[in-house]
N, C-alpha and C. Protein backbone atom coordinates (compact mmCIF):
# COMPACT_ATOMS: atom_id res chain seq x y z
N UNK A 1 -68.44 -32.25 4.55
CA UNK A 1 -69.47 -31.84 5.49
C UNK A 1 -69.16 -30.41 5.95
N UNK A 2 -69.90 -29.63 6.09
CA UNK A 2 -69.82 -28.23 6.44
C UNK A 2 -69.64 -27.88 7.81
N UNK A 3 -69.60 -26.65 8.40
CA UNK A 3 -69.42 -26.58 9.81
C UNK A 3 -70.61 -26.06 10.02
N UNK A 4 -70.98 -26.68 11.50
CA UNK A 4 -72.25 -26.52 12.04
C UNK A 4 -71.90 -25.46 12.71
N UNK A 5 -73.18 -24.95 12.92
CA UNK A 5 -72.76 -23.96 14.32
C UNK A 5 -73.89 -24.33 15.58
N UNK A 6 -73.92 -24.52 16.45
CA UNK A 6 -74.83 -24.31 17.35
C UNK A 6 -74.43 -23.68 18.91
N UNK A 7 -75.10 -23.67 20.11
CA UNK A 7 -75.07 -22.98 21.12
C UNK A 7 -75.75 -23.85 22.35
N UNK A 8 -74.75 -23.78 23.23
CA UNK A 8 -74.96 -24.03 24.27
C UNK A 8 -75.90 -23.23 25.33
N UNK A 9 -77.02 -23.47 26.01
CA UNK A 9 -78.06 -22.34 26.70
C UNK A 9 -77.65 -22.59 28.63
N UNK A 10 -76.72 -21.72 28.85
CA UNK A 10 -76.74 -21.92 30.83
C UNK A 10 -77.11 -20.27 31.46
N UNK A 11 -78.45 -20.58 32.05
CA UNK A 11 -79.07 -19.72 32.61
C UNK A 11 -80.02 -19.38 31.57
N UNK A 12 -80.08 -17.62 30.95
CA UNK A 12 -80.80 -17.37 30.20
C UNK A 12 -79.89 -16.83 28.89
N UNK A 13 -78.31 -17.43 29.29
CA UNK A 13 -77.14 -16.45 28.10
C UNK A 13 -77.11 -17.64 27.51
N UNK A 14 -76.63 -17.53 25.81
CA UNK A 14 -76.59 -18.48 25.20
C UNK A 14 -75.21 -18.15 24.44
N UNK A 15 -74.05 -19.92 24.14
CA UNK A 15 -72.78 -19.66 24.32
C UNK A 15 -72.54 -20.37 22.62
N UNK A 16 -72.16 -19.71 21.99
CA UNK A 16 -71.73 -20.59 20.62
C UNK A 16 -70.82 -21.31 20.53
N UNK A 17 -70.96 -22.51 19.88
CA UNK A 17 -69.68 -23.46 19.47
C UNK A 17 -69.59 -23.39 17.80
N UNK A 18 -69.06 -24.23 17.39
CA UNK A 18 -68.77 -24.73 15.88
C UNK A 18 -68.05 -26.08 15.95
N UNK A 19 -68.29 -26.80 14.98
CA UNK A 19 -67.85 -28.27 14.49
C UNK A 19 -67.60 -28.32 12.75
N UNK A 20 -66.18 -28.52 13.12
CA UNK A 20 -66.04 -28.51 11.52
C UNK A 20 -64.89 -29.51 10.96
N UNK A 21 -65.99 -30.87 10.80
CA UNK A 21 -65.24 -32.09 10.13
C UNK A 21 -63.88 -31.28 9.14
N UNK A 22 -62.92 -32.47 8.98
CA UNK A 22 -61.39 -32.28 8.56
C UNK A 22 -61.96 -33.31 7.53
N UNK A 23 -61.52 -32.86 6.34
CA UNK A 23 -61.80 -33.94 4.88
C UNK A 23 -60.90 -34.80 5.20
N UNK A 24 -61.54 -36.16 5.13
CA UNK A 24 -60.60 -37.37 4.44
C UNK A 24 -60.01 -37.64 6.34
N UNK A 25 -60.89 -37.30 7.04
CA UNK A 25 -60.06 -37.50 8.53
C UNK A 25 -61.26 -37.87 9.76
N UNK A 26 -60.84 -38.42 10.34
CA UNK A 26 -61.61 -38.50 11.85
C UNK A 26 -61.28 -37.58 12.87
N UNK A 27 -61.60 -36.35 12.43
CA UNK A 27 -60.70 -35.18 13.33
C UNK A 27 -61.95 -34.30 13.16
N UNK A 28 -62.28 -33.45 13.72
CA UNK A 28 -63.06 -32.14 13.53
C UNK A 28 -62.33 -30.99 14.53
N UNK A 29 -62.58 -29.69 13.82
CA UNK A 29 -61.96 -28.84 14.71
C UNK A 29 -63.43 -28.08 15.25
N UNK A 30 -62.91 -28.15 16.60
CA UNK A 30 -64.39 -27.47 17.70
C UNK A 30 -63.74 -26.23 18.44
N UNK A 31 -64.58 -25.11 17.85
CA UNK A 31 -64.60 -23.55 18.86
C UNK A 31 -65.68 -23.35 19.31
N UNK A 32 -64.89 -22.92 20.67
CA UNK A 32 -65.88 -22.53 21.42
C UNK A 32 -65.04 -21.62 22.34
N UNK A 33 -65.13 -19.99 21.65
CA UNK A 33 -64.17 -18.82 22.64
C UNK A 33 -64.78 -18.57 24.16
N UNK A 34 -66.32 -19.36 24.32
CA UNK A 34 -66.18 -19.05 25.74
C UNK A 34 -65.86 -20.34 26.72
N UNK A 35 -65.50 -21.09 25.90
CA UNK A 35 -64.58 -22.32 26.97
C UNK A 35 -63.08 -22.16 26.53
N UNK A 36 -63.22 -21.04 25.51
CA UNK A 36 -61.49 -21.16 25.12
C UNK A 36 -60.92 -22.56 24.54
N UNK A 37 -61.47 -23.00 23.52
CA UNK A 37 -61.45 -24.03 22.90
C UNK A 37 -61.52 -23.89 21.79
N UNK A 38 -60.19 -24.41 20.99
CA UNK A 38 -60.18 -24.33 19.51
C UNK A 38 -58.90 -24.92 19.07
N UNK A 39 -59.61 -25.83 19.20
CA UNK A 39 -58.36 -27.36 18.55
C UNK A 39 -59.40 -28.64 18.31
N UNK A 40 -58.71 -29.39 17.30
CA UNK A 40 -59.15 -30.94 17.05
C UNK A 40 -59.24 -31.91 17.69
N UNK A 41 -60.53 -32.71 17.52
CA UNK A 41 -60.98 -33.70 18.21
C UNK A 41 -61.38 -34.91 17.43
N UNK A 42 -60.78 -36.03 18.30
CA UNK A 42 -61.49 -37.30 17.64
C UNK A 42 -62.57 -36.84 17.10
N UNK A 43 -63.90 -37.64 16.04
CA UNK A 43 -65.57 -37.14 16.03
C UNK A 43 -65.81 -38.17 17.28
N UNK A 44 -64.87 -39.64 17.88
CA UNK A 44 -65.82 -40.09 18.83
C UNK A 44 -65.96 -39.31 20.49
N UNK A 45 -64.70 -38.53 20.58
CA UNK A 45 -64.81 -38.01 21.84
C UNK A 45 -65.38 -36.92 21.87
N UNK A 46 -66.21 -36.00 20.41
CA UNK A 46 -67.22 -34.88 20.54
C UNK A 46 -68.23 -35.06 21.79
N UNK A 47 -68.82 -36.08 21.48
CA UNK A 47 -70.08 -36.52 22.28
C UNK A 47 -69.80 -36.14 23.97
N UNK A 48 -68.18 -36.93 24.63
CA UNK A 48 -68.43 -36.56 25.47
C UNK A 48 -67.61 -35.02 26.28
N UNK A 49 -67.07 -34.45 24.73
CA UNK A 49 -66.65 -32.73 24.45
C UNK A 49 -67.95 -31.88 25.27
N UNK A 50 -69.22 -32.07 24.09
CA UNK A 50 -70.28 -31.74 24.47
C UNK A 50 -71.01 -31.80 25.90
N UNK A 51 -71.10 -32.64 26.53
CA UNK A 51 -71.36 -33.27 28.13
C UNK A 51 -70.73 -32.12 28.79
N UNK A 52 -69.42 -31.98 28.62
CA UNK A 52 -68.30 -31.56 29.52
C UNK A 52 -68.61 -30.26 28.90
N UNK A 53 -68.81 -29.66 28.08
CA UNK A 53 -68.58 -28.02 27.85
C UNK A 53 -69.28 -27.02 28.48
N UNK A 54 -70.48 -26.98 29.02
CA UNK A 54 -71.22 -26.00 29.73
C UNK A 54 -70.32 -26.32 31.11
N UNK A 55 -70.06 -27.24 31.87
CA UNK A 55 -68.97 -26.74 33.08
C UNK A 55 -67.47 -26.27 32.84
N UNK A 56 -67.09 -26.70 31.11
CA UNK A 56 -65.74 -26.00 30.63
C UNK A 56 -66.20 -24.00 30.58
N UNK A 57 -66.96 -23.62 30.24
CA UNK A 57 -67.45 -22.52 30.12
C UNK A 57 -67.66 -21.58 31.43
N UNK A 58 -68.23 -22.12 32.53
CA UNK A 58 -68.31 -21.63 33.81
C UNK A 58 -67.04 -21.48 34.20
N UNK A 59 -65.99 -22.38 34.05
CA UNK A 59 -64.81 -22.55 34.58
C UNK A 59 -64.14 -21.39 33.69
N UNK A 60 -64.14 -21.24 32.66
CA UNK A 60 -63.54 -19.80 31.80
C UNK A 60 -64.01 -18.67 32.30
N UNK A 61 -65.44 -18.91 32.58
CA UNK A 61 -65.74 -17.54 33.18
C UNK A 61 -65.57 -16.94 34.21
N UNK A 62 -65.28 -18.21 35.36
CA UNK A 62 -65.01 -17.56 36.76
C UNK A 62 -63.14 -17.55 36.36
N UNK A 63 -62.72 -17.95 35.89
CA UNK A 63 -61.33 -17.93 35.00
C UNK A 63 -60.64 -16.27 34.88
N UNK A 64 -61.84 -16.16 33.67
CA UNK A 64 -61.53 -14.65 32.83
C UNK A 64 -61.91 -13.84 34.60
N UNK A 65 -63.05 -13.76 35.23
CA UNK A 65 -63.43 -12.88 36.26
C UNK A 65 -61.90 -12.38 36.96
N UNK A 66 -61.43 -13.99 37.61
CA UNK A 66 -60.29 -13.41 38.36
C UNK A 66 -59.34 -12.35 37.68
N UNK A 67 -59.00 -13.14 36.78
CA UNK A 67 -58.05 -12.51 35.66
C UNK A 67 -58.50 -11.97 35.01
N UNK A 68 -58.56 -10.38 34.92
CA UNK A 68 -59.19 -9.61 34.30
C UNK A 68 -57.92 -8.63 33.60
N UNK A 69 -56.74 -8.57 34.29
CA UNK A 69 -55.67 -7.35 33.43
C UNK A 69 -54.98 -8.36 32.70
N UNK A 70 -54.75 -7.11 31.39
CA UNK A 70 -54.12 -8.42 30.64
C UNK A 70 -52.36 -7.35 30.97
N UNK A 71 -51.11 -8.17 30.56
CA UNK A 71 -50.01 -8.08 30.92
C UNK A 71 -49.60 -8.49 29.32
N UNK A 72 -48.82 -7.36 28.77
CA UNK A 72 -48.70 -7.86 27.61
C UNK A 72 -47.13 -7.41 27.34
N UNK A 73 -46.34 -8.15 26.31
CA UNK A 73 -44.85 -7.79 26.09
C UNK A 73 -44.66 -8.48 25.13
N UNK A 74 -43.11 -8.07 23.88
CA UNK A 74 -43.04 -8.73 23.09
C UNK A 74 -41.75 -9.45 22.52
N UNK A 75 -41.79 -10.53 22.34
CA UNK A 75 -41.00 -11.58 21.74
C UNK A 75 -40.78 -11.72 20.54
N UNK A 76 -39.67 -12.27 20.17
CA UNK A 76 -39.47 -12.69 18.69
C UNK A 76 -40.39 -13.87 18.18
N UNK A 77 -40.81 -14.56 17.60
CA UNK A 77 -40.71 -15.70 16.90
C UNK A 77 -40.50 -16.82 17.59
N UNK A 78 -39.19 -16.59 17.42
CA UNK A 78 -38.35 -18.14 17.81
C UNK A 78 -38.41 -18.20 19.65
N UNK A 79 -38.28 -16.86 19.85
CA UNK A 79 -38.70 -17.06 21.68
C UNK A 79 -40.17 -17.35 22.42
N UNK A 80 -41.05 -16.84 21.04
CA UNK A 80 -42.34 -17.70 21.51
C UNK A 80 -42.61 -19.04 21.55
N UNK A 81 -42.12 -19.42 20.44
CA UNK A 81 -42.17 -21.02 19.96
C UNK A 81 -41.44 -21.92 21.49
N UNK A 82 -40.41 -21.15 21.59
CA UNK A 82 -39.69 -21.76 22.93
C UNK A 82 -40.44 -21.87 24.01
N UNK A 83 -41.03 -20.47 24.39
CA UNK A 83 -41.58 -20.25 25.57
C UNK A 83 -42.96 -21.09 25.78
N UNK A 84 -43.75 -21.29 24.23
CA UNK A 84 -44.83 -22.43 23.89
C UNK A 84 -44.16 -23.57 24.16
N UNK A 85 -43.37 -24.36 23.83
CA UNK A 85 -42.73 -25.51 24.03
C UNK A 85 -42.45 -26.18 25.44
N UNK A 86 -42.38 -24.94 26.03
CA UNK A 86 -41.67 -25.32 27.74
C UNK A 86 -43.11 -25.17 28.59
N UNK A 87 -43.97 -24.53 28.06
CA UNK A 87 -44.94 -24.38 28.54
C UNK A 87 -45.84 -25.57 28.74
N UNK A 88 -45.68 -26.18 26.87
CA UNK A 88 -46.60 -27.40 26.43
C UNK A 88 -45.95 -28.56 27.85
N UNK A 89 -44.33 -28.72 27.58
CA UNK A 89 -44.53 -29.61 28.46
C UNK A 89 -44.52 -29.67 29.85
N UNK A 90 -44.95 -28.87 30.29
CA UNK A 90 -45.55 -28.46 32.20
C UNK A 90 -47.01 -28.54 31.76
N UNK A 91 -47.19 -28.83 30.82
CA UNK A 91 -49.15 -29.09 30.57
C UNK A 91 -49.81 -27.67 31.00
N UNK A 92 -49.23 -26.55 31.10
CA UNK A 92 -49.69 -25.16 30.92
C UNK A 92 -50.24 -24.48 29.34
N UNK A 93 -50.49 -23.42 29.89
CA UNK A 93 -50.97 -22.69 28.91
C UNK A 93 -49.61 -21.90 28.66
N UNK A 94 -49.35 -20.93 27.58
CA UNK A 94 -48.68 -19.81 27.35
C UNK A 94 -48.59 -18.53 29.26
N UNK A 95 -49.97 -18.45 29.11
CA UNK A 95 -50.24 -17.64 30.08
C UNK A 95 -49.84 -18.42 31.57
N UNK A 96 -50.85 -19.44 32.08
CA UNK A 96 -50.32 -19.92 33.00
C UNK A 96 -48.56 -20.22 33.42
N UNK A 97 -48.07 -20.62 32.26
CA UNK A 97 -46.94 -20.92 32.72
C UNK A 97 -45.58 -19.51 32.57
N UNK A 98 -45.78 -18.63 32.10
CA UNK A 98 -44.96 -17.42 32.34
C UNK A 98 -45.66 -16.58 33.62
N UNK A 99 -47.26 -17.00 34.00
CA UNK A 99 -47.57 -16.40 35.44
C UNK A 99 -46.83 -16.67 36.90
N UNK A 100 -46.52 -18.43 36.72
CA UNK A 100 -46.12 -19.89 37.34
C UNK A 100 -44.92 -18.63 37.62
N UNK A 101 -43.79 -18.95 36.76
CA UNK A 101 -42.50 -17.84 36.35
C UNK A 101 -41.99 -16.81 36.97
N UNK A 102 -43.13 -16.14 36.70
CA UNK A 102 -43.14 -14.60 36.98
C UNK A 102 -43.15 -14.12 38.83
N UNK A 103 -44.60 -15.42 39.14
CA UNK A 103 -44.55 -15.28 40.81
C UNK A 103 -44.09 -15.93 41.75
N UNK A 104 -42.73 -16.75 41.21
CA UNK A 104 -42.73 -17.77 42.04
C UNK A 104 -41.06 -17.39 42.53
């Protein structure tokens, strides 16, 4: 099965996604850069992916608003993977959790 594309409409701006079944799997991978979403999903929990994504999208946007500078520096490899790892398990992001870090 191919990847769809379609778009979400809030207000008069219109927001693109994609769905793109995994062969031989019950998985599809769903983007959507203005909810910041792009990872695999059951196909049964799409349905209620979809429901939930126009308030995932508002929430990115008043998101990105606050946070507008980006802060950038660089790591090896193996210190990202780490710094991803410690992150994953505080249920953060990359970003959130070296912000957490940084101001506390």
């Amino acid at each position: 099965m191919p990847t769809t594309t379609h778009a979400i409409i809030i207000g008069t701006k219109k927001y693109p996604y994609s769905i793109a079944p995994k062969r031989g799997n019950k998985l599809a991978q769903v983007v959507c850069e203005s909810a910041n979403i792009k990872q695999d999903f059951e196909l049964e929990d799409i349905p209620a992916l979809l429901v939930d994504l126009p308030a995932m999208i508002q929430e990115e946007r008043s998101y990105r608003a606050k946070h507008d500078t980006v802060l950038r520096f660089r790591v090896g490899m193996a210190e990202r993977e780490k710094i991803a790892n410690k992150a994953r398990k505080h249920g953060q992001t990359i970003s959130e959790y070296l912000r957490e870090k940084a101001l506390a």
